[in-house]
N, C-alpha and C. Protein backbone atom coordinates (compact mmCIF):
# COMPACT_ATOMS: atom_id res chain seq x y z
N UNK A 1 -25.38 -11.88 13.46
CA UNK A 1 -23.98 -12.21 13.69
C UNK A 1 -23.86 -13.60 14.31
N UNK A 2 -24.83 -13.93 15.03
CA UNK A 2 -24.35 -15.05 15.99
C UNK A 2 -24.87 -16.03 15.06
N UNK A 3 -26.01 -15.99 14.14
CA UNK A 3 -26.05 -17.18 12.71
C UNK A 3 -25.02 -17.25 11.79
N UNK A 4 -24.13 -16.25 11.21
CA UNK A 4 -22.97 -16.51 10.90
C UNK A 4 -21.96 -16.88 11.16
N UNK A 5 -21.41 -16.29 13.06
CA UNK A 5 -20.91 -17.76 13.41
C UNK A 5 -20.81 -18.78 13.35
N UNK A 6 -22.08 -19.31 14.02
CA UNK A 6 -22.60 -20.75 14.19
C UNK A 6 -22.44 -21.39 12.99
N UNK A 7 -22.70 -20.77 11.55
CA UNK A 7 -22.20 -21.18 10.41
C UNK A 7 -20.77 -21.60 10.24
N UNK A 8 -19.93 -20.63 10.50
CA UNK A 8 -18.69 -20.42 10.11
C UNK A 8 -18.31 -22.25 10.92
N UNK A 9 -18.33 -22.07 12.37
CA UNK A 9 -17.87 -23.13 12.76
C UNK A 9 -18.67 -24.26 12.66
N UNK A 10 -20.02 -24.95 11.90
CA UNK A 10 -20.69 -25.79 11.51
C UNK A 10 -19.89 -25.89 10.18
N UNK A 11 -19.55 -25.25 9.19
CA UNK A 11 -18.74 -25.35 7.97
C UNK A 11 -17.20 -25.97 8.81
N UNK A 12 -16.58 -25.38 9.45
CA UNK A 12 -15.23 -25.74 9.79
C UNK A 12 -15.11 -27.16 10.60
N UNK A 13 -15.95 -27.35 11.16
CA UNK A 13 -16.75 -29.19 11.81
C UNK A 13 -17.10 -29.96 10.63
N UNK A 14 -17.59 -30.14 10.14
CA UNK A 14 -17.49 -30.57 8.69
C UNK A 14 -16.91 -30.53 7.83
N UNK A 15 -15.98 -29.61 7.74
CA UNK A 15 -14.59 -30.37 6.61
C UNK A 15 -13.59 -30.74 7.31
N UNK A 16 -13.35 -30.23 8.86
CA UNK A 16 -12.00 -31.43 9.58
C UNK A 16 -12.99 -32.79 9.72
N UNK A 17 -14.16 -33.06 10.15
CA UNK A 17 -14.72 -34.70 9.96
C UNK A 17 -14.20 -35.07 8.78
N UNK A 18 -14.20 -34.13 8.07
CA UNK A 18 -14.52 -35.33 6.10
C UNK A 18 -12.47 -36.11 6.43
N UNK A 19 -11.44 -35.11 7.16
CA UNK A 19 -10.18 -35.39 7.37
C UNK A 19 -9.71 -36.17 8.15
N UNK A 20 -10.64 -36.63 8.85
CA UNK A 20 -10.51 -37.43 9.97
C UNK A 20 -10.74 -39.38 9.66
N UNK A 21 -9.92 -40.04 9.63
CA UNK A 21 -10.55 -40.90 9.40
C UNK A 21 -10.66 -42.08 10.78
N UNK A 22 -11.66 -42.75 10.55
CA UNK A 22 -12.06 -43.90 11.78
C UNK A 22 -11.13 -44.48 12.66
N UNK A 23 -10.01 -44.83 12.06
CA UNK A 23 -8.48 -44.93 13.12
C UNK A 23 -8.34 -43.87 13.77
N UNK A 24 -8.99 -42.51 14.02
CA UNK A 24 -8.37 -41.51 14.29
C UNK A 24 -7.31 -40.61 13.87
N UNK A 25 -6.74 -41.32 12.65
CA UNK A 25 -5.74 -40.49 12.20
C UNK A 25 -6.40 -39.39 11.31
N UNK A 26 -5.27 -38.23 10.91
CA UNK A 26 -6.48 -37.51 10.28
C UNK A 26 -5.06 -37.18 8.79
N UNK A 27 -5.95 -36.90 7.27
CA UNK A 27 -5.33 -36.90 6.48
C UNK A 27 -5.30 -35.76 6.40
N UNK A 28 -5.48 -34.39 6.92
CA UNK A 28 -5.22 -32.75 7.02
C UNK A 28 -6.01 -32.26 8.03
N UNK A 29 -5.74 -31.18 7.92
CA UNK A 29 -6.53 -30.17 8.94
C UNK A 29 -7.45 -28.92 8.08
N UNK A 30 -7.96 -28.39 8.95
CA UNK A 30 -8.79 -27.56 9.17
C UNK A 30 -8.37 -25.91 9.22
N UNK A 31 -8.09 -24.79 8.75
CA UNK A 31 -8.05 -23.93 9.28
C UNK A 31 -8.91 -22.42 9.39
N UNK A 32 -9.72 -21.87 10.80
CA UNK A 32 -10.43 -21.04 10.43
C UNK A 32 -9.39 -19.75 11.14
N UNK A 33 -9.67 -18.96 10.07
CA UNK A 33 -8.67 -17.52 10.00
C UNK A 33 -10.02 -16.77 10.36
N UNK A 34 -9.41 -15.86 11.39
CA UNK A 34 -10.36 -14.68 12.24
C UNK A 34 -9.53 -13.97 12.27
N UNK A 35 -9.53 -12.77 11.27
CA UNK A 35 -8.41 -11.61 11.35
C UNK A 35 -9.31 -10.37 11.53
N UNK A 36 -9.03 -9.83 11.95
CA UNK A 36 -9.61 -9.07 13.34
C UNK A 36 -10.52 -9.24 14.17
N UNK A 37 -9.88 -10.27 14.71
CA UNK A 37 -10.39 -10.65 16.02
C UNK A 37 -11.15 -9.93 17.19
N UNK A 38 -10.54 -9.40 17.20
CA UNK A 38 -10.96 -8.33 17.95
C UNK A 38 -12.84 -7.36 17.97
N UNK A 39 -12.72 -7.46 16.57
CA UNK A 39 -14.50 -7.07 16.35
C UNK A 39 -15.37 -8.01 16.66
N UNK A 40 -14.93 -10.13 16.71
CA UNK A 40 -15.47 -10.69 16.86
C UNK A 40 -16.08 -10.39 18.24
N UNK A 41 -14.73 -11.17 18.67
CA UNK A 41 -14.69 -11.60 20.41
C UNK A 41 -13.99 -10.38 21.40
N UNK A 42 -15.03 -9.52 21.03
CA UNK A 42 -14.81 -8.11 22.01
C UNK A 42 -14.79 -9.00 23.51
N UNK A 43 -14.19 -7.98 24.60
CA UNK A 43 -14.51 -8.75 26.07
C UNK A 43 -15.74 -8.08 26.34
N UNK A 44 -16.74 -9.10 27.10
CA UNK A 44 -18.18 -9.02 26.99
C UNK A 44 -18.30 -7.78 28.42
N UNK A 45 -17.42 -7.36 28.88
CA UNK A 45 -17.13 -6.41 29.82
C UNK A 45 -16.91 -5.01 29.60
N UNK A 46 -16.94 -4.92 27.89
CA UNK A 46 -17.17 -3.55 27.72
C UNK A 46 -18.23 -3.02 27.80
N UNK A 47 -18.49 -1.55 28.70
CA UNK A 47 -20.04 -1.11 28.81
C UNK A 47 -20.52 -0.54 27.32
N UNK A 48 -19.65 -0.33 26.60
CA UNK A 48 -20.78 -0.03 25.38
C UNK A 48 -21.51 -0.92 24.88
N UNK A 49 -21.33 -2.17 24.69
CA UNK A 49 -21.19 -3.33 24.09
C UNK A 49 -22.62 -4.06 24.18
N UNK A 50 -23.41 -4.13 22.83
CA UNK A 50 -25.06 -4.06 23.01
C UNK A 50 -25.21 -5.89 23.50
N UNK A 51 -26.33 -6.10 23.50
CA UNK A 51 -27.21 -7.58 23.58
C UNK A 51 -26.30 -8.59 22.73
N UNK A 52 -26.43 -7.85 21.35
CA UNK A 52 -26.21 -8.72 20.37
C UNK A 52 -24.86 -9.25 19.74
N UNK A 53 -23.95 -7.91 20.53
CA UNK A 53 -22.98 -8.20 20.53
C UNK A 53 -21.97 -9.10 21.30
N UNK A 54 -22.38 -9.31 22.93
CA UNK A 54 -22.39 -10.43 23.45
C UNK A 54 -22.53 -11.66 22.96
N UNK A 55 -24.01 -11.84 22.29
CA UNK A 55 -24.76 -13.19 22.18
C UNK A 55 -23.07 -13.49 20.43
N UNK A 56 -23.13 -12.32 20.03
CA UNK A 56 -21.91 -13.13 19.14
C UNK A 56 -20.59 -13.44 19.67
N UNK A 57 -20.29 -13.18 21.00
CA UNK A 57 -19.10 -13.57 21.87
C UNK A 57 -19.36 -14.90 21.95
N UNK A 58 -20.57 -14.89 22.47
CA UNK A 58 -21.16 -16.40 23.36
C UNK A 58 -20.82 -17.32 22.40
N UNK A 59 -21.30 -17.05 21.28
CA UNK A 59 -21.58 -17.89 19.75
C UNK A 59 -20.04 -18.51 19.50
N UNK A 60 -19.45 -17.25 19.12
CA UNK A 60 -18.05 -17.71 19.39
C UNK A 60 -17.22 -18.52 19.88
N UNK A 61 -17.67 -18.21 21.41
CA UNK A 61 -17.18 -19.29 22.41
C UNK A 61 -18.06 -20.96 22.47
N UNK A 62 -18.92 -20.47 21.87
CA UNK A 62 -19.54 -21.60 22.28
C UNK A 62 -18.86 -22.49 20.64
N UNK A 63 -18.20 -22.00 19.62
CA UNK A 63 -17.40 -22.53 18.57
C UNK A 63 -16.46 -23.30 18.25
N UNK A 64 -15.81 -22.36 18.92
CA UNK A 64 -14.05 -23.09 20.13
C UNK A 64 -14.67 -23.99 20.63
N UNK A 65 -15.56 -23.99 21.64
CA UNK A 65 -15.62 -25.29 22.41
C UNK A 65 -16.11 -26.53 21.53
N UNK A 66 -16.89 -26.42 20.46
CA UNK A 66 -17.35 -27.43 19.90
C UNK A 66 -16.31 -28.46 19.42
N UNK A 67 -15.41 -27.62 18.40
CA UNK A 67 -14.34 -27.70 17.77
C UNK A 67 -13.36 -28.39 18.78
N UNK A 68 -12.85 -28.03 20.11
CA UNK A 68 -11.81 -28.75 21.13
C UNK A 68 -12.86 -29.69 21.47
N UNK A 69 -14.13 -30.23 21.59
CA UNK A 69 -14.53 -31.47 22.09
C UNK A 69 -14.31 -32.38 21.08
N UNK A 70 -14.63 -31.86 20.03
CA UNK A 70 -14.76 -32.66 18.78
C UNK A 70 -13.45 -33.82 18.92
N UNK A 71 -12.37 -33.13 18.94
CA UNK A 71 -11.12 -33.27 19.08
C UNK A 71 -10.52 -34.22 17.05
N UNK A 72 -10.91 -32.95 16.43
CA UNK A 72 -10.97 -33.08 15.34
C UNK A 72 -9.55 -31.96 14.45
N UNK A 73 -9.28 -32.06 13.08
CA UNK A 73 -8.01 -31.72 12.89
C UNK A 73 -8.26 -30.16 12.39
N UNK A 74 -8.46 -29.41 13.33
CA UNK A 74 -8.88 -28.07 12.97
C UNK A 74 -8.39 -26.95 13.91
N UNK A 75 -7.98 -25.92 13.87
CA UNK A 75 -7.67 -24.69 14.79
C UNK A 75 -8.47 -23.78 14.29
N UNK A 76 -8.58 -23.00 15.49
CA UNK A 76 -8.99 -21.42 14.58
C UNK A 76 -7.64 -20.79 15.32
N UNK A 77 -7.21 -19.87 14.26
CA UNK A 77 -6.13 -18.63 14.29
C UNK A 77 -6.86 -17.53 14.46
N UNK A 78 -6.28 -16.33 15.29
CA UNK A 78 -7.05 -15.39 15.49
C UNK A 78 -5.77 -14.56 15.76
N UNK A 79 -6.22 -13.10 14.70
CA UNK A 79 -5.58 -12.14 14.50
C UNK A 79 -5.61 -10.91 14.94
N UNK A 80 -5.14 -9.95 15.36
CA UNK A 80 -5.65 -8.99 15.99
C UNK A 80 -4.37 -8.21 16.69
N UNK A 81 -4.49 -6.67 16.69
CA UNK A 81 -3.61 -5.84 16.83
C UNK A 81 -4.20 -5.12 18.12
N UNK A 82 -5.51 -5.89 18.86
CA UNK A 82 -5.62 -5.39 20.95
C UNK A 82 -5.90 -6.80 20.97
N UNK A 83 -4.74 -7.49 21.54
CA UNK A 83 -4.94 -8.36 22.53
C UNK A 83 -5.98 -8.13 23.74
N UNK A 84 -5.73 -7.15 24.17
CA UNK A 84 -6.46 -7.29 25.12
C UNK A 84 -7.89 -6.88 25.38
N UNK A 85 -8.26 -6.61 23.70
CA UNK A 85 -9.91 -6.23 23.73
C UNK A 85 -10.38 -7.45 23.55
N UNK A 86 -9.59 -8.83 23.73
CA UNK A 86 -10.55 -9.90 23.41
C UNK A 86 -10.97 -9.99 24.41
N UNK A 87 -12.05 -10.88 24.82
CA UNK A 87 -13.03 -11.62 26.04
C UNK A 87 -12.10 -12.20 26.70
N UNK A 88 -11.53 -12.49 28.18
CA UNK A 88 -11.18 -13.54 29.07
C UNK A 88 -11.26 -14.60 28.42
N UNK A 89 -12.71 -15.31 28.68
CA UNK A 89 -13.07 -16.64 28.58
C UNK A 89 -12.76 -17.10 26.55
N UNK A 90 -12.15 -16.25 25.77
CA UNK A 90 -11.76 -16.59 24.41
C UNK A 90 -9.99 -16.40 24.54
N UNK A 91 -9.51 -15.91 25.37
CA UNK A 91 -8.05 -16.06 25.99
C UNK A 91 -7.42 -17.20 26.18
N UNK A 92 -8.31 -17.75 27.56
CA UNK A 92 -8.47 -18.85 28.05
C UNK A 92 -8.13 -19.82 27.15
N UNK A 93 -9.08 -20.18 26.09
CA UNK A 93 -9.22 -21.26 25.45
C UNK A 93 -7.76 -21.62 23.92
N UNK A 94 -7.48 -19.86 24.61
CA UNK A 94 -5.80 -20.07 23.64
C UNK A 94 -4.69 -21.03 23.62
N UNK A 95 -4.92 -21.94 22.93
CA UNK A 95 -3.55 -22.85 23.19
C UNK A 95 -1.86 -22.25 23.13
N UNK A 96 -2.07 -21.03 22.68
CA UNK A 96 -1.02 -20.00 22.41
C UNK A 96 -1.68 -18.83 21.69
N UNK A 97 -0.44 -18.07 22.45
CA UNK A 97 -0.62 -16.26 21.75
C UNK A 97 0.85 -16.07 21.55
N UNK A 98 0.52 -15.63 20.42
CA UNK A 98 2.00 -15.28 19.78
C UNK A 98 1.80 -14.03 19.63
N UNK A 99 3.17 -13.32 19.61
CA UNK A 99 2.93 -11.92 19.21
C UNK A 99 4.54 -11.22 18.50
N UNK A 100 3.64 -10.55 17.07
CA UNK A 100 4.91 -10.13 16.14
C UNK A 100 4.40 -8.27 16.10
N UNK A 101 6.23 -8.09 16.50
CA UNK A 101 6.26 -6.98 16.25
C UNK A 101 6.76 -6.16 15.05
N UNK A 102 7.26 -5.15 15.33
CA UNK A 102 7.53 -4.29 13.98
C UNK A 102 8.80 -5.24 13.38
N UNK A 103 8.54 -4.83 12.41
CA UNK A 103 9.66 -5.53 11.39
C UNK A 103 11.33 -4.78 11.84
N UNK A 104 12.51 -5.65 11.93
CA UNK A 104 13.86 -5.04 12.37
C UNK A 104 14.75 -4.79 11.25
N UNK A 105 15.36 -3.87 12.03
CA UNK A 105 16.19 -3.72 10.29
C UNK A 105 16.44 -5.05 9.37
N UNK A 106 17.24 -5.81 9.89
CA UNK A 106 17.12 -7.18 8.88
C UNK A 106 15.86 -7.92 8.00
N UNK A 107 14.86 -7.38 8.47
CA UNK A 107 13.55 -8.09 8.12
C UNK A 107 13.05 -6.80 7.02
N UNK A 108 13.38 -5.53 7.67
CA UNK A 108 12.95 -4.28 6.21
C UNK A 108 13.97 -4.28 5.17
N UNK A 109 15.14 -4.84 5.14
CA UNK A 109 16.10 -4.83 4.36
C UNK A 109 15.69 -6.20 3.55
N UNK A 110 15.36 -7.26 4.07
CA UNK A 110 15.20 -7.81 3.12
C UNK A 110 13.89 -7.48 2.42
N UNK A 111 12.62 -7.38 2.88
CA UNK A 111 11.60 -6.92 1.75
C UNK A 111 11.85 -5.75 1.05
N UNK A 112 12.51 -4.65 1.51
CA UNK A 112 12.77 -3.99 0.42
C UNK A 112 13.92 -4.05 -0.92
N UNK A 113 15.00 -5.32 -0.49
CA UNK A 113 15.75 -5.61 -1.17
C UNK A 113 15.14 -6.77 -2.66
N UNK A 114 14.39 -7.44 -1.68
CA UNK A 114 13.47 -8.42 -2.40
C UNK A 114 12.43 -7.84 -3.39
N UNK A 115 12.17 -6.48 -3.00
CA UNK A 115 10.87 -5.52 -3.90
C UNK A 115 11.85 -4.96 -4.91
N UNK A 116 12.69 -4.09 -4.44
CA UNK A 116 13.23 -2.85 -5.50
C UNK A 116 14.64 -2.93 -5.89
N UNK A 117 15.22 -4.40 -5.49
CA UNK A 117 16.97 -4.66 -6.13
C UNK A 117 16.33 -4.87 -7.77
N UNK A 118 15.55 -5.36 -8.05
CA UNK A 118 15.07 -5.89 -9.54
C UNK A 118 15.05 -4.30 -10.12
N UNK A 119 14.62 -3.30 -9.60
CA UNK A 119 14.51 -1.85 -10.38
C UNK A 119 15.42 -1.08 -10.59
N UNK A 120 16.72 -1.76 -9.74
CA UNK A 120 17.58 -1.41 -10.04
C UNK A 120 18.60 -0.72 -8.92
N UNK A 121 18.02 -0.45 -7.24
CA UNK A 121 18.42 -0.40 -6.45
C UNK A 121 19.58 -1.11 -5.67
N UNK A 122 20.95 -0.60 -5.35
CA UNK A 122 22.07 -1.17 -4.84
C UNK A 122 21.39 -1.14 -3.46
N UNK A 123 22.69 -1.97 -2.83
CA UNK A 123 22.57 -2.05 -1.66
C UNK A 123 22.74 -0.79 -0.53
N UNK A 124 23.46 0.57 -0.79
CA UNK A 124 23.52 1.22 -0.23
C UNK A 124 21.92 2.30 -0.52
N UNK A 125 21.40 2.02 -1.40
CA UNK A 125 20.30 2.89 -1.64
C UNK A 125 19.63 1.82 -0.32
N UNK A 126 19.22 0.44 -0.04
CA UNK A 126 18.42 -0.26 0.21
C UNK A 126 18.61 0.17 1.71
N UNK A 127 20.24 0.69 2.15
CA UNK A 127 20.21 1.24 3.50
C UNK A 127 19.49 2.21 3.56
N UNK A 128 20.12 3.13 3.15
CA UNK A 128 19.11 4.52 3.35
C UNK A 128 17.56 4.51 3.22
N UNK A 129 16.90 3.33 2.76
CA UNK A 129 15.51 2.96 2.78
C UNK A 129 15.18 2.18 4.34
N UNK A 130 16.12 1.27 4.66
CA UNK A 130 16.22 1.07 5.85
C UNK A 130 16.52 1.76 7.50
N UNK A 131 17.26 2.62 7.13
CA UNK A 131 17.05 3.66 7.93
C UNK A 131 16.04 4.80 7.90
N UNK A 132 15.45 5.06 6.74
CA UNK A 132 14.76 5.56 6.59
C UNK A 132 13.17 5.04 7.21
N UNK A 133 12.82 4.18 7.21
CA UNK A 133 11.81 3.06 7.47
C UNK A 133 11.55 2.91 9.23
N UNK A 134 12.93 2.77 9.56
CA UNK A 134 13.54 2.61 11.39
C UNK A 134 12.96 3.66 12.07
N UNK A 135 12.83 3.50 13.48
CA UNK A 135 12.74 4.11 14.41
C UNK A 135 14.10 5.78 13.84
N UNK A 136 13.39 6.84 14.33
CA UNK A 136 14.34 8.09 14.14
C UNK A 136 14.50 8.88 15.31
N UNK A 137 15.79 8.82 16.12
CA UNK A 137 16.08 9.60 17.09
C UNK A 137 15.93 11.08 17.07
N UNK A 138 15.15 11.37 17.69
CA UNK A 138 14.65 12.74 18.37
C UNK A 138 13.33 12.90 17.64
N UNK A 139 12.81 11.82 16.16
CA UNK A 139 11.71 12.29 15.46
C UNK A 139 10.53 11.63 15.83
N UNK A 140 11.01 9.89 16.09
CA UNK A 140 9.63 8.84 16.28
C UNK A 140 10.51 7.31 17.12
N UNK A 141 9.94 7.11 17.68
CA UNK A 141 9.88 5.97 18.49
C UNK A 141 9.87 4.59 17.56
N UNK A 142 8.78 4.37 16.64
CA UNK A 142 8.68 3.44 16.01
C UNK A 142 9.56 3.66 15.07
N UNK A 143 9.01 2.47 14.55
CA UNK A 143 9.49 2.18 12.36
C UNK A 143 8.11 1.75 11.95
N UNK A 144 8.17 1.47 10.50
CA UNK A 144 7.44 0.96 9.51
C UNK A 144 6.71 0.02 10.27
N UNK A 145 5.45 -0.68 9.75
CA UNK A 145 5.10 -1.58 10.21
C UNK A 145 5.24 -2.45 9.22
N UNK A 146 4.96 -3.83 8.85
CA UNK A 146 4.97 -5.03 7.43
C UNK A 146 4.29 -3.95 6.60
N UNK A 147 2.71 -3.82 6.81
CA UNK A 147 1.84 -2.90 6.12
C UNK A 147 2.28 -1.75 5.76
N UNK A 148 2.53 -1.15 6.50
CA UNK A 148 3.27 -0.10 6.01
C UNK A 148 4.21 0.36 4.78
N UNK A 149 5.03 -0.83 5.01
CA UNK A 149 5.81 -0.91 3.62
C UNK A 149 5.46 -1.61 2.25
N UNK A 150 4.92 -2.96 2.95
CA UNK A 150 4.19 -3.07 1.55
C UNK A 150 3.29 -2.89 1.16
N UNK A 151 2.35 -2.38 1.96
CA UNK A 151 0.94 -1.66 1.33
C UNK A 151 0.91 -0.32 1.33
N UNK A 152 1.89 0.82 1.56
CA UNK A 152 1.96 1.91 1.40
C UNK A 152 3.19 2.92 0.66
N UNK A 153 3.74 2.18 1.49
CA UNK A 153 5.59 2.85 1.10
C UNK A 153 6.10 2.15 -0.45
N UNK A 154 6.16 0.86 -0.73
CA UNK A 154 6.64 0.49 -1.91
C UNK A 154 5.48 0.98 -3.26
N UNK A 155 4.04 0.73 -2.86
CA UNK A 155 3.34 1.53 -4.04
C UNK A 155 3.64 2.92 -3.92
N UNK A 156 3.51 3.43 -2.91
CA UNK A 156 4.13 5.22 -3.36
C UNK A 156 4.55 5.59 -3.91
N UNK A 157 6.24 4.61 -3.98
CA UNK A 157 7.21 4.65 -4.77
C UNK A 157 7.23 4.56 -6.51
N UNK A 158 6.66 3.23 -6.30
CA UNK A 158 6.25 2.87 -7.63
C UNK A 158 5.01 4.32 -8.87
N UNK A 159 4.18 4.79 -7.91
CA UNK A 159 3.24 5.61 -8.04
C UNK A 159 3.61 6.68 -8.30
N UNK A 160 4.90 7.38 -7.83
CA UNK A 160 5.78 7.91 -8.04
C UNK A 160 6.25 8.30 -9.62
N UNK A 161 7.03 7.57 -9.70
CA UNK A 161 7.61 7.44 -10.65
C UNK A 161 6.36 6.99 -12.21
N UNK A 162 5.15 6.37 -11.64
CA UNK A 162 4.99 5.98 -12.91
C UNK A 162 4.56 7.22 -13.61
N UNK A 163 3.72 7.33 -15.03
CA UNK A 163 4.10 6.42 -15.79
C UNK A 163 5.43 7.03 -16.47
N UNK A 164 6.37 7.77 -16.68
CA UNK A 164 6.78 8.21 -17.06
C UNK A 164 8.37 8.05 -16.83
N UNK A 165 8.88 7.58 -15.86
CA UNK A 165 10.28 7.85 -15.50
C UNK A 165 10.51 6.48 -14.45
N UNK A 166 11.49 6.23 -14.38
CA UNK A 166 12.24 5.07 -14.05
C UNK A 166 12.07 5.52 -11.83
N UNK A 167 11.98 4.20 -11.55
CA UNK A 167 12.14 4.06 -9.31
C UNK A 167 13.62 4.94 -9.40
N UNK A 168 13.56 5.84 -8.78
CA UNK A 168 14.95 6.35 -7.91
C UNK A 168 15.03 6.28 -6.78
N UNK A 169 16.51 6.08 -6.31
CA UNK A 169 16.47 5.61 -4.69
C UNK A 169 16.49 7.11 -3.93
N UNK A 170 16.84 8.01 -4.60
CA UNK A 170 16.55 9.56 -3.33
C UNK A 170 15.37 9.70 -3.30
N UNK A 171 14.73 9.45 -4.33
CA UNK A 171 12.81 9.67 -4.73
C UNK A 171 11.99 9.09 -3.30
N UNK A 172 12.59 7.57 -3.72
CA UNK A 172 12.13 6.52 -2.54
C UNK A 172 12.47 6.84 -0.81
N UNK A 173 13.89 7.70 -0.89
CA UNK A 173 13.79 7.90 0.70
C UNK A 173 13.13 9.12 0.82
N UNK A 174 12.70 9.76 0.15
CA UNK A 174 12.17 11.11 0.27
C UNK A 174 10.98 10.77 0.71
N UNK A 175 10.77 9.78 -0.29
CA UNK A 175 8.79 9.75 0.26
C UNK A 175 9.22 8.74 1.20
N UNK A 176 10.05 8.14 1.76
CA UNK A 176 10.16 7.01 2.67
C UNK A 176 10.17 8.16 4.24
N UNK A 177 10.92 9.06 4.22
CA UNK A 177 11.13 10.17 5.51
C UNK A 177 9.87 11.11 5.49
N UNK A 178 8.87 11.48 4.22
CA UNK A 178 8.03 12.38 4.21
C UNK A 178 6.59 10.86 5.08
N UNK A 179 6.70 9.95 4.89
CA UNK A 179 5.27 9.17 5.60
C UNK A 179 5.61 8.51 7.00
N UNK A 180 4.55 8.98 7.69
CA UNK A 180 4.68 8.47 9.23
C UNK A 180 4.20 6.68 9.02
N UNK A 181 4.86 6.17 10.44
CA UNK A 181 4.40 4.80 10.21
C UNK A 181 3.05 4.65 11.18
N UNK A 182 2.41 3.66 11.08
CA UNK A 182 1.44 3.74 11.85
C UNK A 182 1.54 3.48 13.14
N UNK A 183 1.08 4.29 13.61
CA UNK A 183 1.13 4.45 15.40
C UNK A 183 0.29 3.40 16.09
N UNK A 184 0.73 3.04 16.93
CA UNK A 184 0.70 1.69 17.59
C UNK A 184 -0.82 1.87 18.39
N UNK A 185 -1.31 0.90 18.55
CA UNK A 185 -2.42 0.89 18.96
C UNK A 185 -2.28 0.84 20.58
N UNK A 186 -3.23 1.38 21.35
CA UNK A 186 -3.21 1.96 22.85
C UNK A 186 -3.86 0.77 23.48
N UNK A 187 -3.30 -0.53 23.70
CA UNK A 187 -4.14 -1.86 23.90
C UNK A 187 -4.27 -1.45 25.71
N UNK A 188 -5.62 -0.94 25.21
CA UNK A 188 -6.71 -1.00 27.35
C UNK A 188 -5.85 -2.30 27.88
N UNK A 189 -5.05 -2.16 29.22
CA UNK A 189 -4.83 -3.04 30.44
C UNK A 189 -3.42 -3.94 29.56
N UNK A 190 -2.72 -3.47 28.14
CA UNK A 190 -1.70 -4.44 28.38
C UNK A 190 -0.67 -4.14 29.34
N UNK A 191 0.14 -5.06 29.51
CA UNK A 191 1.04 -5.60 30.24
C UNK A 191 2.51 -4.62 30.19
């Protein structure tokens, strides 16, 4: 693990140089995507957490740092649904943490308006998918997550119906009220 690091960010040092030119200006950037973060840069403070799994924290960190001395046109983004299973010292070196939550009604109304108005869905079907999707008093706390809907709920639908018969919008809230959304992850020590 910790040679594939060291790779990853020896590859990502070498194509923000090639962007960089001698004035210092730079003609693009760099970007290294770490989506699930979290398996990388565990915090080195968990007791399960072997030799080797450390030494790929270290690796890590020792990545970031290369990359901010360099002072070259590159970030790494880092993705991850426990903030707080990352390492301290890979926190630290965050120039920002952003954090997106569940999608709001306005934001499920439009991807599902944007997916299934073409099949033929009005706007009042697209509510009842939207409420359907939402947080449900006395049933669940949450709603849908992004994933949720488009990697589960809109193929259902589609899956549904194929091959044989045309998307219906009662079809769609049926299986939209019959699937739970995914339950939120139990992030150790957040805030």
């Amino acid at each position: 693990m910790t040679q594939l690091l060291s790779a990853a960010f020896d590859v990502t040092l070498e194509e923000a140089m090639k962007l960089k030119s001698s004035g210092g200006r730079s003609r693009g950037a760099v970007i290294l995507l770490v989506d699930e973060a979290d398996a990388l840069a565990q915090s080195r403070e968990a007791a399960q957490m072997h030799h080797e799994d450390r030494a790929g924290v270290n690796a890590f960190i020792r990545g970031i740092d290369r990359l901010a001395n360099a002072k070259l046109p590159a970030a790494v983004i880092m993705c991850t649904n426990r903030l707080n299973a990352l390492d301290p010292a890979v926190r630290r070196r965050a120039a920002d943490i952003l954090s997106f939550a569940r999608p709001s009604d306005e934001q499920r109304r439009f991807i599902l308006s944007s997916r299934l108005s073409a099949l033929g869905m009005g706007s009042g079907q697209i509510e009842a998918l939207v409420a359907a999707t939402g947080p449900q008093r006395g049933v669940r706390d949450i709603g849908f997550t992004f994933s949720d809907i488009t990697q589960r709920l809109l193929p259902a639908i589609v899956l549904d119906a194929y091959p044989s018969r045309a998307v219906e919008a009662a079809r769609a809230v049926e299986i939209a009220r019959k699937m739970a959304p995914t339950p939120p992850f139990k992030d150790v020590g957040a805030a």
